[in-house]
N, C-alpha and C. Protein backbone atom coordinates (compact mmCIF):
# COMPACT_ATOMS: atom_id res chain seq x y z
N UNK A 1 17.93 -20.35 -21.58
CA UNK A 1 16.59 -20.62 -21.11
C UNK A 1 15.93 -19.29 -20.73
N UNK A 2 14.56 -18.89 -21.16
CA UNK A 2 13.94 -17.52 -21.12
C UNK A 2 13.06 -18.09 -19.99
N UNK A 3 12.94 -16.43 -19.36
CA UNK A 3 12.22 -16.72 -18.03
C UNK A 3 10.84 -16.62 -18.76
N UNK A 4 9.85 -17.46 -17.72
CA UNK A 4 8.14 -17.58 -18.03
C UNK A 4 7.77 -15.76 -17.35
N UNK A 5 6.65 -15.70 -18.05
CA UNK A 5 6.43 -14.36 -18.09
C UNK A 5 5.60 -14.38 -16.20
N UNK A 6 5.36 -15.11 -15.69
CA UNK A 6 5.04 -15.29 -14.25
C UNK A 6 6.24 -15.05 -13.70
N UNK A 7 7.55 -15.86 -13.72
CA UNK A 7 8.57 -15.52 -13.14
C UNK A 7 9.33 -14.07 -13.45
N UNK A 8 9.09 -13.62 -14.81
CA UNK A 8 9.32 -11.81 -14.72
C UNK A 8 8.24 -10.95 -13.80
N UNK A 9 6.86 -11.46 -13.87
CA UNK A 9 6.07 -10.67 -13.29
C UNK A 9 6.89 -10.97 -11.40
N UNK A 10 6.95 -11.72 -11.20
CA UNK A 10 7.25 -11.88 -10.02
C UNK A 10 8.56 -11.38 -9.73
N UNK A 11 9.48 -11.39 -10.46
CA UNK A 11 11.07 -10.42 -9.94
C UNK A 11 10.54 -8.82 -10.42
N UNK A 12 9.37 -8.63 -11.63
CA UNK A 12 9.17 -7.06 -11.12
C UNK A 12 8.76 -6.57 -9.84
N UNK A 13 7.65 -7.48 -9.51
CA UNK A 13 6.93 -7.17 -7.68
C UNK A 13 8.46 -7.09 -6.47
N UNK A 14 9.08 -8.34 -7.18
CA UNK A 14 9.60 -8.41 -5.95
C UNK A 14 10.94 -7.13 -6.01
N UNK A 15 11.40 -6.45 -6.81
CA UNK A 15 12.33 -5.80 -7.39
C UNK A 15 11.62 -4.25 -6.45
N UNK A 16 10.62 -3.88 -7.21
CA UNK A 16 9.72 -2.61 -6.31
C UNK A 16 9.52 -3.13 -5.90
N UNK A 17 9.21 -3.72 -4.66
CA UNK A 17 8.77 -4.28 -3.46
C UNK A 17 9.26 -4.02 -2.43
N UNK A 18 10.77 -4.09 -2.80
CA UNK A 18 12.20 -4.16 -2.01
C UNK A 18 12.92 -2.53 -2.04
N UNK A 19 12.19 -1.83 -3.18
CA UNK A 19 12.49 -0.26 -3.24
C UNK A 19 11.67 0.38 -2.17
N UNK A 20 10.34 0.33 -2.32
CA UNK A 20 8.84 0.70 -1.65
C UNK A 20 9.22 0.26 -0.10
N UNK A 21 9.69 -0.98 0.08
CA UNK A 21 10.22 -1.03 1.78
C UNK A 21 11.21 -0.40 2.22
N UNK A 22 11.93 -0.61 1.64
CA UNK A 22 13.18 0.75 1.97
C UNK A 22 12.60 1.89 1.85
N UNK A 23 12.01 2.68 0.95
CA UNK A 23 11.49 4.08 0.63
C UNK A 23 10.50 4.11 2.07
N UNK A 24 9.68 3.23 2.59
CA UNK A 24 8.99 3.62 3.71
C UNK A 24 9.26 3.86 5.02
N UNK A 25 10.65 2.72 4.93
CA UNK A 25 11.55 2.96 6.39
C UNK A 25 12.37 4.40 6.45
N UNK A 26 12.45 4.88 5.01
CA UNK A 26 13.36 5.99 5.13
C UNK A 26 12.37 6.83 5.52
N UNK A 27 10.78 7.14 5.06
CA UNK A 27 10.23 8.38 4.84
C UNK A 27 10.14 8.17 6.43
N UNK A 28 9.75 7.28 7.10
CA UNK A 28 9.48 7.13 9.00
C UNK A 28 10.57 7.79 8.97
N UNK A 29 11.59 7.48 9.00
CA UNK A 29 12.96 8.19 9.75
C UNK A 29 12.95 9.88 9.81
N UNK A 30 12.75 9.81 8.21
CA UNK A 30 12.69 11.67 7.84
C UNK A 30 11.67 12.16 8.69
N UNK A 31 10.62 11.56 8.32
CA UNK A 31 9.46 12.08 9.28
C UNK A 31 9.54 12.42 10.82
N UNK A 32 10.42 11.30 11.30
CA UNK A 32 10.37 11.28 12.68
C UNK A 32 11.52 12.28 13.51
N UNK A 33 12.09 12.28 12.59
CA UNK A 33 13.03 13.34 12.34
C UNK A 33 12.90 14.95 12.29
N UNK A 34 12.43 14.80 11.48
CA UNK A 34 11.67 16.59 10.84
C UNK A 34 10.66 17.00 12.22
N UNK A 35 9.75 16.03 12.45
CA UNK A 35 8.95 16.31 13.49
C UNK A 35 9.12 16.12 14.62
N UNK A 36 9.98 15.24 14.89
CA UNK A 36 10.52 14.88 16.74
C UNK A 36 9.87 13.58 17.19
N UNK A 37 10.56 12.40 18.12
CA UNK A 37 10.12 11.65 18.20
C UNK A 37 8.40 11.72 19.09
N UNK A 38 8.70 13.01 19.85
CA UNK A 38 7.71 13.29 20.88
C UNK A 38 6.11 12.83 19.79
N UNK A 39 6.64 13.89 18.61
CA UNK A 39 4.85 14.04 17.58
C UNK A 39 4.93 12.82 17.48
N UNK A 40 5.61 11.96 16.78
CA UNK A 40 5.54 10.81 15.98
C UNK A 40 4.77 9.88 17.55
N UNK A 41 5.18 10.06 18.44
CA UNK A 41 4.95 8.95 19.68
C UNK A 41 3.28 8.91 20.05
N UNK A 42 3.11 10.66 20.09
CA UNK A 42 1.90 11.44 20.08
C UNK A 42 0.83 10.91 18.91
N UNK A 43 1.23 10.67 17.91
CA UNK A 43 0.07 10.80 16.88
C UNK A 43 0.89 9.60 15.98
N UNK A 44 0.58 8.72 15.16
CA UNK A 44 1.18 8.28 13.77
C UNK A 44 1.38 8.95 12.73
N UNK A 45 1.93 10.05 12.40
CA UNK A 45 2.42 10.88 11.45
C UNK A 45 2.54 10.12 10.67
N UNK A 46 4.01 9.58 10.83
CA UNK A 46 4.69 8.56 9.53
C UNK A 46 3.57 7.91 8.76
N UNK A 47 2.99 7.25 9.46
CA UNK A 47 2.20 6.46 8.87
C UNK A 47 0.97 6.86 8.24
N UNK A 48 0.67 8.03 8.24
CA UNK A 48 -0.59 8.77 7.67
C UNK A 48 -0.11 9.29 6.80
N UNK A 49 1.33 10.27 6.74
CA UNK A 49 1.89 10.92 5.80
C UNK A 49 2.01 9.48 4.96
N UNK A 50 2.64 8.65 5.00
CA UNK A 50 2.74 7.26 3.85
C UNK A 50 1.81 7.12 3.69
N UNK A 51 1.02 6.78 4.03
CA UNK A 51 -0.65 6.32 3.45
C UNK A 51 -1.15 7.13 2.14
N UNK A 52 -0.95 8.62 2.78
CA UNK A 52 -1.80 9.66 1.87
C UNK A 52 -0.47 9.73 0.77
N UNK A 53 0.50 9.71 0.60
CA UNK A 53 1.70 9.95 -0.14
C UNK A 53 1.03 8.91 -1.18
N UNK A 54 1.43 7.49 -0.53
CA UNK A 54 1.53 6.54 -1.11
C UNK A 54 -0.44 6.27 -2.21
N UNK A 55 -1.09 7.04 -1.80
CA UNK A 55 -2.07 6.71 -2.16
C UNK A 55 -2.46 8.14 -3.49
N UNK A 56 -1.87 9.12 -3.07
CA UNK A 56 -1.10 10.26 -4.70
C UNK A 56 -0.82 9.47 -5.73
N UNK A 57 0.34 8.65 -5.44
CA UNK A 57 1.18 7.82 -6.04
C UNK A 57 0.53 7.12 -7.10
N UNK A 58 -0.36 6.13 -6.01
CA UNK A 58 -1.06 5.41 -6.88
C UNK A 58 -2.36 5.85 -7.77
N UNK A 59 -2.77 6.86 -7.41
CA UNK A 59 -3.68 7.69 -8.30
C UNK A 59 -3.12 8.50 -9.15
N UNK A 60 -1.81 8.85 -9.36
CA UNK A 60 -0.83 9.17 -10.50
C UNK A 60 -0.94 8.44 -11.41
N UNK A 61 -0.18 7.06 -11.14
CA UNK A 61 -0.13 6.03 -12.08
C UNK A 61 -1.06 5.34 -12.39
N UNK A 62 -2.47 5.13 -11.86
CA UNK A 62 -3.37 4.75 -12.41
C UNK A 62 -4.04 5.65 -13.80
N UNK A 63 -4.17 6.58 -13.59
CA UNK A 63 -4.34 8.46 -14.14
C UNK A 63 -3.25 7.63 -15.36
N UNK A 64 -1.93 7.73 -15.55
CA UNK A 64 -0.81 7.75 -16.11
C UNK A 64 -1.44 6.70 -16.90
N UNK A 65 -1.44 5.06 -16.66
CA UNK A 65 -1.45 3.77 -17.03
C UNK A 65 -2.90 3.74 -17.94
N UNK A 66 -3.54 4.50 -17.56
CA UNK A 66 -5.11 4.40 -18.21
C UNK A 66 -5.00 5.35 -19.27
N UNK A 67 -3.88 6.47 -19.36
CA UNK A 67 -3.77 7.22 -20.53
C UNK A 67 -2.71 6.94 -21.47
N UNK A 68 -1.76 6.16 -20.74
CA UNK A 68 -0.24 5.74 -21.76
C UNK A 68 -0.49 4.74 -21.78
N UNK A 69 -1.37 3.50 -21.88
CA UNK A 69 -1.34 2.40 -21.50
C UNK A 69 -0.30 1.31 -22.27
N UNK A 70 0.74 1.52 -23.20
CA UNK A 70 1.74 0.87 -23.42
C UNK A 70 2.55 0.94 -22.98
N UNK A 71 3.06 -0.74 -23.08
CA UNK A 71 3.90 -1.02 -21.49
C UNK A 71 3.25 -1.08 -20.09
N UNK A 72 2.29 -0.81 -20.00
CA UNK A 72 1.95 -0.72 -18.91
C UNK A 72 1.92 -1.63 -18.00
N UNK A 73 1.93 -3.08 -18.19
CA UNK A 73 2.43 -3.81 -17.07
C UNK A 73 2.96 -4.11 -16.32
N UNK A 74 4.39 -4.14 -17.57
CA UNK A 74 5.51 -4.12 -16.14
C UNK A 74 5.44 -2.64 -15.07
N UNK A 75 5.14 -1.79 -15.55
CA UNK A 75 5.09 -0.12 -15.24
C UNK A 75 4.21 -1.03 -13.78
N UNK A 76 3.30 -1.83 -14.21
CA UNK A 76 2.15 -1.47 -13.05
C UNK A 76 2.71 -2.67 -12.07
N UNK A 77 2.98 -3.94 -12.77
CA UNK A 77 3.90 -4.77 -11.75
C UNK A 77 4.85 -3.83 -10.52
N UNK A 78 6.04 -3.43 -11.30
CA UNK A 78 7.03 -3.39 -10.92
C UNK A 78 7.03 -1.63 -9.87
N UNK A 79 5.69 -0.66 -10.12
CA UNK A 79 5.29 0.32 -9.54
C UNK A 79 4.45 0.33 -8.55
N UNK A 80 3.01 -0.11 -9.15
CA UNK A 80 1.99 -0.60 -8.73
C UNK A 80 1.84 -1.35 -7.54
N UNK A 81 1.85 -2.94 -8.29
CA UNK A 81 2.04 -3.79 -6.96
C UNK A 81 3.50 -3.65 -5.75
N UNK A 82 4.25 -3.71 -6.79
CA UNK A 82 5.91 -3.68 -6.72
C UNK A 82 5.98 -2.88 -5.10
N UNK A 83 6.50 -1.78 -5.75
CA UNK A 83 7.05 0.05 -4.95
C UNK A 83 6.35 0.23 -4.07
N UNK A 84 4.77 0.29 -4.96
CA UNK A 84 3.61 1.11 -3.96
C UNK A 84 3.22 0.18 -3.35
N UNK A 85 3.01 -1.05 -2.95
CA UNK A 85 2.71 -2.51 -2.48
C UNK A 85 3.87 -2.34 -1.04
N UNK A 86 5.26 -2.23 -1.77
CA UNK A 86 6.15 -2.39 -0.53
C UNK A 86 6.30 -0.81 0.68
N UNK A 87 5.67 0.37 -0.36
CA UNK A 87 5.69 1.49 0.38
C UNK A 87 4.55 1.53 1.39
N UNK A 88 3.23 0.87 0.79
CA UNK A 88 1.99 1.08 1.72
C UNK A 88 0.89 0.46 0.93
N UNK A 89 0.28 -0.82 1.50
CA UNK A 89 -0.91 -1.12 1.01
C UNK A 89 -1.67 -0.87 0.90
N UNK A 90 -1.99 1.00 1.70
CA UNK A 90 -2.80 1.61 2.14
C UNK A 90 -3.26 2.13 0.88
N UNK A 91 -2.60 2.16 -0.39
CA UNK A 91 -2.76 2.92 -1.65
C UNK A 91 -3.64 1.96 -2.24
N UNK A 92 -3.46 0.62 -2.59
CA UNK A 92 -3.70 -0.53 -3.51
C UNK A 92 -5.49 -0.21 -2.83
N UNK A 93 -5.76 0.21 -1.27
CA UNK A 93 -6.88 0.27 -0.55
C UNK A 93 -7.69 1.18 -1.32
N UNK A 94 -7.14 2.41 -1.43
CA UNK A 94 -7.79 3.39 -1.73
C UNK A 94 -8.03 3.21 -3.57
N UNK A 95 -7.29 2.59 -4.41
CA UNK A 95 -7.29 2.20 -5.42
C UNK A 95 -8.50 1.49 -5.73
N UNK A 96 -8.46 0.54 -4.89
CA UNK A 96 -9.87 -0.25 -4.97
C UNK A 96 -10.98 0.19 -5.03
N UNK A 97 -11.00 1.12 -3.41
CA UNK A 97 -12.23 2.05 -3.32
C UNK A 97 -12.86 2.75 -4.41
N UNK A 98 -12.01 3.73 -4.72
CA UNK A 98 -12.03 4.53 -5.66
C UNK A 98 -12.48 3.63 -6.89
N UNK A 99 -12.81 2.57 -7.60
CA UNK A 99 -12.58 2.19 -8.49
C UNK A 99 -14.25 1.39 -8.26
N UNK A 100 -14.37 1.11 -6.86
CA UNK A 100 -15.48 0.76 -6.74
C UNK A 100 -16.33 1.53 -6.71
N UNK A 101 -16.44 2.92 -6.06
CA UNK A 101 -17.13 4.02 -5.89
C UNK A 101 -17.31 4.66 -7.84
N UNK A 102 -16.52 4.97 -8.74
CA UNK A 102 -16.31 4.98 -10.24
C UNK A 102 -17.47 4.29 -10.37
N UNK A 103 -17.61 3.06 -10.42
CA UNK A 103 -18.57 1.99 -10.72
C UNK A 103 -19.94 2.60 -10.39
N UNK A 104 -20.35 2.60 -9.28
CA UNK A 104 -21.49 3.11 -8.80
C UNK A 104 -21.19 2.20 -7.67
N UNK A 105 -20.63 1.36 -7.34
CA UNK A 105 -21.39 0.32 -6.59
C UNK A 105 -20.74 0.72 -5.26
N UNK A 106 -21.18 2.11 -4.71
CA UNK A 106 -20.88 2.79 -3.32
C UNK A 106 -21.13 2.00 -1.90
N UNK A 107 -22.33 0.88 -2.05
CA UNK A 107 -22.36 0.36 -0.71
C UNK A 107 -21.51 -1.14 -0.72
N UNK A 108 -21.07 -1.50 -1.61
CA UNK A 108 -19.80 -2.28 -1.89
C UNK A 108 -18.26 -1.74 -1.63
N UNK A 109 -18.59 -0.56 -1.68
CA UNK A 109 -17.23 0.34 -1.18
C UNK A 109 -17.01 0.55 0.23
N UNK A 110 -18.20 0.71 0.95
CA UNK A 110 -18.45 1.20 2.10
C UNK A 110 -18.45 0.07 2.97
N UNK A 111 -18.45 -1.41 2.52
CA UNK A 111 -19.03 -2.68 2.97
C UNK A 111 -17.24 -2.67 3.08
N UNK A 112 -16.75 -2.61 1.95
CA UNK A 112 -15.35 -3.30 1.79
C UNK A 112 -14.42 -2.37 2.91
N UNK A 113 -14.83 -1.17 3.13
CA UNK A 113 -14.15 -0.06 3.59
C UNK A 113 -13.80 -0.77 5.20
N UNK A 114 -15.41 -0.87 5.74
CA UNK A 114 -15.65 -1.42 6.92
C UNK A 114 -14.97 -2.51 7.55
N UNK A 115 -15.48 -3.83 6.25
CA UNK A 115 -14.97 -4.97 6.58
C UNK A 115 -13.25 -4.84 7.10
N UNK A 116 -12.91 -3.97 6.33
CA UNK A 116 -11.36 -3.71 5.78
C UNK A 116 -10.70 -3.61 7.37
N UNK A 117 -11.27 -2.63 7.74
CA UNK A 117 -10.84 -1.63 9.24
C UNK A 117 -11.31 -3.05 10.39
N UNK A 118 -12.49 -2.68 10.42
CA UNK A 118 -13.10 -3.79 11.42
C UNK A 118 -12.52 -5.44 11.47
N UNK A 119 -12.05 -6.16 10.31
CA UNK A 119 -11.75 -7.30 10.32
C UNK A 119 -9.86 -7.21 10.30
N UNK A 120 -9.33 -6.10 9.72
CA UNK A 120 -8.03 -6.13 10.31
C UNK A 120 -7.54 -5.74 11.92
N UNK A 121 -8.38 -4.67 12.53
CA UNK A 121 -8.59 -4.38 13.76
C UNK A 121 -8.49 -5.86 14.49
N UNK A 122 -9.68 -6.58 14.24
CA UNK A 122 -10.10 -7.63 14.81
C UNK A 122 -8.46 -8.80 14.67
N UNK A 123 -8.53 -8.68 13.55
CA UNK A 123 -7.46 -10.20 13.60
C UNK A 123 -6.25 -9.85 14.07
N UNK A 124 -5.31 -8.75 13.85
CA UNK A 124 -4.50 -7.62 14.79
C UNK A 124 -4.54 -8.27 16.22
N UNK A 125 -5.71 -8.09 16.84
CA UNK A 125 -6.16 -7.99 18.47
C UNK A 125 -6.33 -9.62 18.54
N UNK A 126 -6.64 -10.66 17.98
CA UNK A 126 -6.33 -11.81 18.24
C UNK A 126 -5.29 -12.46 17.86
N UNK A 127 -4.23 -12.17 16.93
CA UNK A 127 -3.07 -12.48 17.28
C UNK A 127 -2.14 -12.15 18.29
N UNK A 128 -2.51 -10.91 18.65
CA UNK A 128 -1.81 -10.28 20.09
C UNK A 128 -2.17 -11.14 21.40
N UNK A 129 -3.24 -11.42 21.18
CA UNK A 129 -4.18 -12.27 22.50
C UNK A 129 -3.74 -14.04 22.12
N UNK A 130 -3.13 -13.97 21.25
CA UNK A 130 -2.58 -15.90 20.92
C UNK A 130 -1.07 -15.74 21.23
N UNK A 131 -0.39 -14.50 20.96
CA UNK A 131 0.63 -14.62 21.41
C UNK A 131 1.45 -13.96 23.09
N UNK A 132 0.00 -13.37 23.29
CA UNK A 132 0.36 -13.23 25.08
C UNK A 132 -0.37 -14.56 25.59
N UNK A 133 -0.81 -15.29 24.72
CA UNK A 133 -1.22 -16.81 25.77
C UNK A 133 -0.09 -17.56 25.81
N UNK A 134 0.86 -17.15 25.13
CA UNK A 134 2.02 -17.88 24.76
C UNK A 134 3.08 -17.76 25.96
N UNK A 135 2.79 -16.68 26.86
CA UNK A 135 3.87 -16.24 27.67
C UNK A 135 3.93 -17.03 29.09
C-alpha cells in the first residue's frame, strides 16, 4: 500500500520539524553558553540570533527553490515548513513579508507586520491572565 502524497507531505514536515526543534534547543544552549547565562537573562540573544539565522536560511532556500526549482517540494516541505518551521517561525514571518513587500503591496506588509506583534503580544498576555485566574 503507497502512501497518499498528503501523508508524505506530512512525515516530510514532521521529519524537519523534529530536526529544526532540536537544532533550536541546541543553538539556545551554545548561545547561552558562549555568552553566559547573565547576557542571555539580560537580553534574548538566543532568540534573536535564531530568528535572524533562521530567517538567512529561509531566504537561502527560497533564492535556491526559485532557481533549482526541481524537486523542490519535498526540499521545501521537509526544509521550509519542516526544519525552518521547527527552528523558528520567525523565518516563514519574514518570508511572507518579504514576498509581500516584492509585490508592492507594502501597507499589507506593514498591516500584517503589526497585526502579527500586536495580536500575538495580546493573546500571549491573555492566556497568562486565564491561567493565573486559575490559581
Amino acid at each position: 500500500m503507497s502512501a497518499t502524497p498528503q501523508f508524505q507531505a506530512s512525515l516530510l514536515v514532521a521529519f524537519g520539524g523534529g530536526i529544526g526543534a532540536l537544532l533550536r534547543y541546541q543553538a539556545g544552549r551554545l548561545i547561552t553558553h558562549v555568552m553566559g547565562v547573565q547576557a542571555v537573562m539580560t537580553f534574548p540573544w538566543a532568540t534573536l540570533i535564531v530568528n535572524i539565522a533562521g530567517s538567512l536560511a529561509m531566504g537561502l532556500l527560497a533564492g535556491w527553490l526559485a532557481r533549482h526549482g526541481q524537486g523542490g517540494d519535498h526540499i521545501r516541505l521537509a526544509v521550509g515548513v519542516g526544519l525552518l518551521g521547527g527552528f523558528t517561525t520567525f523565518s516563514a514571518f519574514s518570508l511572507e513579508m518579504m514576498l509581500l513587500i516584492e509585490r508592492g503591496q507594502t501597507s499589507h506588509a506593514f498591516l500584517y507586520a503589526a497585526i502579527s506583534l500586536l495580536g500575538g503580544l495580546s493573546a500571549l498576555y491573555v492566556g497568562l491572565i486565564v491561567m493565573r485566574l486559575q490559581a
